[in-house]
Protein backbone atom coordinates (compact mmCIF):
# COMPACT_ATOMS: atom_id res chain seq x y z
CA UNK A 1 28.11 15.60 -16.66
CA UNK A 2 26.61 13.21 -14.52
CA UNK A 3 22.72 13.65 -14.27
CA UNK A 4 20.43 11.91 -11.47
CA UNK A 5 17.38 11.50 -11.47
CA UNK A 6 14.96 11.35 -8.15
CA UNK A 7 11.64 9.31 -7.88
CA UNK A 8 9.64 10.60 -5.81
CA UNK A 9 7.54 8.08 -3.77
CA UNK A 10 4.71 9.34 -1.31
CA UNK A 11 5.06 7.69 2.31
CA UNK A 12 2.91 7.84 4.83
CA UNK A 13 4.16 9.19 8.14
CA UNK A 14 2.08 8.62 11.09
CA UNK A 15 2.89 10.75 14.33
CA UNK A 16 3.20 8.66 17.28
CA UNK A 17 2.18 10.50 20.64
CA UNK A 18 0.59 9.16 23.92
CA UNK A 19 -2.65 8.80 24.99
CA UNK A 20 -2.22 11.80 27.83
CA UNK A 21 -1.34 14.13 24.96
CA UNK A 22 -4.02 13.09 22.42
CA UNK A 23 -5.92 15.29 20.21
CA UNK A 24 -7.79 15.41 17.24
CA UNK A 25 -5.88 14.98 13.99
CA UNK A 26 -5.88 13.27 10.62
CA UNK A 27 -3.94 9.96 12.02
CA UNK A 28 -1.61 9.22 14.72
CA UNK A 29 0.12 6.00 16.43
CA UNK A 30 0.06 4.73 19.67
CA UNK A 31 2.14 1.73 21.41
CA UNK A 32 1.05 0.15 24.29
CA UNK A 33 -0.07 -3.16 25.89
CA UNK A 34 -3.90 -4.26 25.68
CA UNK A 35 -5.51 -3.99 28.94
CA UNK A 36 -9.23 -5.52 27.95
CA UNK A 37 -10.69 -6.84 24.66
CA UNK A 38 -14.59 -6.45 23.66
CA UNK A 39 -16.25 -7.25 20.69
CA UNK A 40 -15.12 -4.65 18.66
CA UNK A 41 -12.75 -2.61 21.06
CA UNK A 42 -10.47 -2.71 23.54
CA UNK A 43 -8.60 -1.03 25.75
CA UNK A 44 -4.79 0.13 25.04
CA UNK A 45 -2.48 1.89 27.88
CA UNK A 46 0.58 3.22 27.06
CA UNK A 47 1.50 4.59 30.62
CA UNK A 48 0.21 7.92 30.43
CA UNK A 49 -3.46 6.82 30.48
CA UNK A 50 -5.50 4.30 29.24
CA UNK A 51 -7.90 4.75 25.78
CA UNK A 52 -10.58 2.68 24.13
CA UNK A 53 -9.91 2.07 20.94
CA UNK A 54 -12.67 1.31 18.11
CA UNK A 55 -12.06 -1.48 15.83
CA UNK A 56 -14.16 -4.11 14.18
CA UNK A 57 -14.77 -7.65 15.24
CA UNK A 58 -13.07 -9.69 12.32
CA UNK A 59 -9.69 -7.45 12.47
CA UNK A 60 -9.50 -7.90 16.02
CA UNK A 61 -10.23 -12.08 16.03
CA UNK A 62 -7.73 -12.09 13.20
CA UNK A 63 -5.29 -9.80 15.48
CA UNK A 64 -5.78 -12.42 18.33
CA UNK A 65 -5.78 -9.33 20.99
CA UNK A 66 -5.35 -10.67 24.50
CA UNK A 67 -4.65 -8.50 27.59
CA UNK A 68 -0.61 -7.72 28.12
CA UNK A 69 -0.33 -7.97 24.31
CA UNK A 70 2.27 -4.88 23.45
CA UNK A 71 1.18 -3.24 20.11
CA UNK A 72 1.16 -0.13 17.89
CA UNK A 73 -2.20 1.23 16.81
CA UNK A 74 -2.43 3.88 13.82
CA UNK A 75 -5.46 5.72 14.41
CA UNK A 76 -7.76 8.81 14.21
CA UNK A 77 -8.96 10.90 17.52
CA UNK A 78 -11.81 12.80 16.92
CA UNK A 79 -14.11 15.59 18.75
CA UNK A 80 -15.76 12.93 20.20
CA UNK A 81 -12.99 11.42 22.15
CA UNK A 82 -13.08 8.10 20.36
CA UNK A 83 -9.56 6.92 18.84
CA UNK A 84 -10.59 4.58 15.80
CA UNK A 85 -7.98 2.09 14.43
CA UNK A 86 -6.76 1.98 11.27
CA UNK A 87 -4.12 -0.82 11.69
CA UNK A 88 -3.16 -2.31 14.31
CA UNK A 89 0.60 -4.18 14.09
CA UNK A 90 1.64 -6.56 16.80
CA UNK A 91 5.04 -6.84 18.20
CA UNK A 92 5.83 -9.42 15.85
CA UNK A 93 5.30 -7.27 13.53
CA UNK A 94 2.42 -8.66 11.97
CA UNK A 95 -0.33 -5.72 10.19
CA UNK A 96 -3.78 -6.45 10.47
CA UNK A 97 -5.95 -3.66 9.07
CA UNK A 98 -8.91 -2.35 10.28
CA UNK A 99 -11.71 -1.00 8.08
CA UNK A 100 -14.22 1.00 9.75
CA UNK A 101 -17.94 0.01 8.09
């Protein structure tokens, strides 16, 4: 009798939907290209509509954000239609994450 044995692993899925269709929930991903960079924001379209995103300053200097950049942003969208990052991965794939104060 042959006997396996399953680990199970948690993984995080993120749900990627576009800015047009946005709504509050726990965390979600959006791809797009950077339109304008601030401080600690900037401004992501994906095509459907354009969104700024909260981030903080050293994430985004070490992200090197510059506008036509194409990126993914995992995120949360809440009541008060602000979309806060949590990551944000380049299209090199390079992570950088972002951790709200």
């Amino acid at each position: 009798m042959l006997l396996t044995t399953f680990l199970a692993i948690p993984a995080t899925v993120y749900a990627q939907t576009t800015i047009r269709n946005l709504q509050q929930a726990n965390s979600v991903t959006l791809v797009g290209r950077v339109v304008q960079v601030y401080r600690e924001d900037f401004v992501l379209d994906d095509g459907t509509g354009q969104i700024l995103v909260e981030a903080e300053s050293q994430p985004l200097r070490q992200a090197k954000l510059k506008p036509g950049d194409r990126i993914t942003v995992v995120g949360t969208y809440d009541d008060d239609n602000k979309f806060e990052a949590i990551r944000i991965q380049s299209s090199d794939g390079k992570v950088i994450p972002v951790f709200d104060d």
